[in-house]
Protein backbone atom coordinates (compact mmCIF):
# COMPACT_ATOMS: atom_id res chain seq x y z
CA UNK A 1 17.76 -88.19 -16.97
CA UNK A 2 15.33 -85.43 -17.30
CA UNK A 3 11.60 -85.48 -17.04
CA UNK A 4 9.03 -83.15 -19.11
CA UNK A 5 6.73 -82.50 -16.41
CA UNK A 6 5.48 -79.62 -18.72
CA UNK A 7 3.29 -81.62 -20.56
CA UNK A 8 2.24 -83.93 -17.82
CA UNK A 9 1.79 -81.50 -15.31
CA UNK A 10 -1.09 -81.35 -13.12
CA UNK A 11 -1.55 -78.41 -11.75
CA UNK A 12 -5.56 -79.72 -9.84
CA UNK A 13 -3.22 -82.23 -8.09
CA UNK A 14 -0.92 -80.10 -6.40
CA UNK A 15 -4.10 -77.96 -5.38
CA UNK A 16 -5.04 -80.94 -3.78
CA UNK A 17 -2.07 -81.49 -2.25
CA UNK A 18 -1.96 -78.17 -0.66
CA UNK A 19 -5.68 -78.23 0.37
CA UNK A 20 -4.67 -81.04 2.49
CA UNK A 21 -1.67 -79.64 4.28
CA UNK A 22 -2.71 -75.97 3.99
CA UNK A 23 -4.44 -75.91 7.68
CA UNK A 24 -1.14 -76.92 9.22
CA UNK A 25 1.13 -74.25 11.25
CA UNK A 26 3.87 -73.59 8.99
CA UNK A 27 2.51 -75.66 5.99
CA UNK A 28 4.86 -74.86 3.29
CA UNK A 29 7.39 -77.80 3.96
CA UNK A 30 4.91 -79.99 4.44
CA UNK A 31 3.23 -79.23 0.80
CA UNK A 32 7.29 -79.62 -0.45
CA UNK A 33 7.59 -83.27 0.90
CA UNK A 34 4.07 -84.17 -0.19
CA UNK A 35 4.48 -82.80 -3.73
CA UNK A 36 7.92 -84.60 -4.38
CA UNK A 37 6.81 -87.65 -2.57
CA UNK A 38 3.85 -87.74 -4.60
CA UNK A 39 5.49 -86.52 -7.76
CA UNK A 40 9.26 -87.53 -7.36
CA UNK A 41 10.43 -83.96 -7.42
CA UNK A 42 9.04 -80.73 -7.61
CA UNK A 43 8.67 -79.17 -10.86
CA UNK A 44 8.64 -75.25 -11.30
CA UNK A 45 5.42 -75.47 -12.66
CA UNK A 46 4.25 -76.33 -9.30
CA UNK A 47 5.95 -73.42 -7.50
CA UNK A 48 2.97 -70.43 -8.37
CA UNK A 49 0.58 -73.15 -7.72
CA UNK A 50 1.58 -73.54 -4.14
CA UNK A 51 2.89 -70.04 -3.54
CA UNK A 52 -0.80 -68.49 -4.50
CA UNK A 53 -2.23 -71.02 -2.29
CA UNK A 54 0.11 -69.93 0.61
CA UNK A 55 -0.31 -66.15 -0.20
CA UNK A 56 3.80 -66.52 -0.77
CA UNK A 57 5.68 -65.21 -3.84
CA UNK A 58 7.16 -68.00 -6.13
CA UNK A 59 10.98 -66.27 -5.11
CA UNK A 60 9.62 -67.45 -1.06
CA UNK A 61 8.47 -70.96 -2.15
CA UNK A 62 12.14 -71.16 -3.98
CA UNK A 63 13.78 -69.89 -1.50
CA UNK A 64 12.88 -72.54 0.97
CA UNK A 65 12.91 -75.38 -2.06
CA UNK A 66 16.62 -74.60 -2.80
CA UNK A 67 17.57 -74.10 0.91
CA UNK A 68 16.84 -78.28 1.65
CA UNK A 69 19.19 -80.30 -0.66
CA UNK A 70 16.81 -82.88 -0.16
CA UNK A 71 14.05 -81.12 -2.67
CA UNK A 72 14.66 -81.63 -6.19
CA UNK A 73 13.28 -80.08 -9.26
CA UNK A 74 13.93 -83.43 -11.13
CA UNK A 75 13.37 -87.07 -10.41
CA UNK A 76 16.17 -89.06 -8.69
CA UNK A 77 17.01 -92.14 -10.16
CA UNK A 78 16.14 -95.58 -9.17
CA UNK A 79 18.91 -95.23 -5.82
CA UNK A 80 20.24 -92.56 -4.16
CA UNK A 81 23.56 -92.94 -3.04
CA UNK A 82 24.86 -90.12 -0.38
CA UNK A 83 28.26 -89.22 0.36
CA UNK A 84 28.97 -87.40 3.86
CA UNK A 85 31.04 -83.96 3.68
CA UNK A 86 30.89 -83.19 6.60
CA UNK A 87 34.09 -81.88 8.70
CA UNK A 88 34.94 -85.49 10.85
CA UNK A 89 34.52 -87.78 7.29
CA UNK A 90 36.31 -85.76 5.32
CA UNK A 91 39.20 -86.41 8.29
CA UNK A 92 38.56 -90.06 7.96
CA UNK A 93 39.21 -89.71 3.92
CA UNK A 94 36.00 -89.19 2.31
CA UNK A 95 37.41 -86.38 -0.52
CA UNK A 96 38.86 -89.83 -2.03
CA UNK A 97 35.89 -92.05 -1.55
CA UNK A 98 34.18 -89.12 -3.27
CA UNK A 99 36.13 -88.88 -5.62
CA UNK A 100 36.18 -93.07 -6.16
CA UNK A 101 32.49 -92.89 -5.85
CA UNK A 102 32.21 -90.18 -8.72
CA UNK A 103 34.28 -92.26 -11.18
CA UNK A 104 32.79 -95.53 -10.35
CA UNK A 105 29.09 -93.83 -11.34
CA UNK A 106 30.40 -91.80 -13.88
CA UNK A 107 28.58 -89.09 -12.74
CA UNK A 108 28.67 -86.32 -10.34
CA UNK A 109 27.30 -84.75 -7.31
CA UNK A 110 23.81 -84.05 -7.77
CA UNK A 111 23.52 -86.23 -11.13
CA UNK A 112 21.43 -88.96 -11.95
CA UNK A 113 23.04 -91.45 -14.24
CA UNK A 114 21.73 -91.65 -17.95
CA UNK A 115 20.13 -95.44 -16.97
CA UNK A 116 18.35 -93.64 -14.27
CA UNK A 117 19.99 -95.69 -12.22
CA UNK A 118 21.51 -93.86 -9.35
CA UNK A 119 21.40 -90.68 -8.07
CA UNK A 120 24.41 -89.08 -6.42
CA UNK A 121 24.54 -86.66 -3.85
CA UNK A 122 27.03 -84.92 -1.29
CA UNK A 123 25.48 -84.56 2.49
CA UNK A 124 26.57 -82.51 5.23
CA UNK A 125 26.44 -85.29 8.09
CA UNK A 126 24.80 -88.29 8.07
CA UNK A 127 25.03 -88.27 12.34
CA UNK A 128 27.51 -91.25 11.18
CA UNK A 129 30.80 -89.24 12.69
CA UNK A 130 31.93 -92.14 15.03
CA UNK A 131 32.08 -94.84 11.97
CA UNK A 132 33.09 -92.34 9.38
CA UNK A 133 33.54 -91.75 6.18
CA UNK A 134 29.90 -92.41 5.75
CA UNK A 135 27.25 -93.10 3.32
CA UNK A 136 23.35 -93.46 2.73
CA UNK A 137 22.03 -95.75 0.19
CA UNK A 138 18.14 -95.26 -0.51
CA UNK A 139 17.75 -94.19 3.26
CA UNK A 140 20.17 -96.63 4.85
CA UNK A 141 23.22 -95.66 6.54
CA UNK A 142 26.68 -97.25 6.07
CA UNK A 143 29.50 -96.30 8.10
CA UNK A 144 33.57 -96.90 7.18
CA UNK A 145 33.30 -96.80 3.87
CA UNK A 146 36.10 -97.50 1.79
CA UNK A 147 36.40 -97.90 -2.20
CA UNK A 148 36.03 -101.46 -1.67
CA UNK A 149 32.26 -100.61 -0.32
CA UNK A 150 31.67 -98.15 -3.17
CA UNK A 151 32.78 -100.61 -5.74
CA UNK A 152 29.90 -102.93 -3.72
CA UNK A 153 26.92 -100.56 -3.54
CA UNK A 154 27.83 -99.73 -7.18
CA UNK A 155 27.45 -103.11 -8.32
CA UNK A 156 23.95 -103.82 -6.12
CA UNK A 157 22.76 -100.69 -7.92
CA UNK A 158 23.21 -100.80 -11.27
CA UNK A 159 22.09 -104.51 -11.06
């Protein structure tokens, strides 16, 4: 599912946007969340905008963009489903439930399915270790999760 921002692309409102963060200490992230909040990503075009603002170069404002997995340059679907990496779920069997998770979908990491859907994504800890393999489904975490659970949140999504 991709957007054409190009065309749609407003480049007075994220001006505005970083007119009313710029006066923060260390404003950049701040801009990031508000553009993609306000936006549902953060397109490229938006990059120079904010980087001439900040006196940055585009390559700085990328650089922190692509650092946070949670910035995105395109929309995410409908849900976001999350799938912990991390060292202690992957010991509790999460490489399957990935793998489950990515067939039930029928899309992978960091894809949004052509229905717009769902959105899913791999994490590096959800803080979930004690009740692992965990999840996060549109900002709520689920610990043990097991294909049974995937086959669940699967269903309540695409519904």
């Amino acid at each position: 599912m991709g957007l054409d921002l190009s065309s749609d692309f407003d480049g007075n409102r994220i001006q505005a946007i970083v007119d009313e963060h710029i006066n923060l200490e260390g404003p950049l992230l701040p801009i990031l969340h508000a553009v993609q909040e306000d936006l549902g990503c953060i397109p490229q075009e938006a990059l120079p905008v904010i980087a001439n603002k900040l006196n940055l170069s585009r390559a700085e404002v990328h650089g922190v963009m692509s650092f946070y997995h949670d910035f995105r340059e395109q929309p995410a679907g409908r849900h976001v489903v999350k799938i912990c990496r991390a060292e202690a779920c992957q010991s509790m069997g999460s490489d399957a439930i990935a793998e489950h998770a990515k067939s039930r979908f029928k899309i992978g990491f960091g894809d949004t399915a052509p229905d717009g859907s769902v959105t899913l994504e791999a994490v590096y800890c959800l803080g979930l270790c004690a009740c692992a393999p965990a999840a996060m489904v549109d900002g709520k975490v689920i610990g043990r999760v097991d294909e049974a659970r995937i086959d669940a949140i699967s269903s309540e999504v695409r519904s």
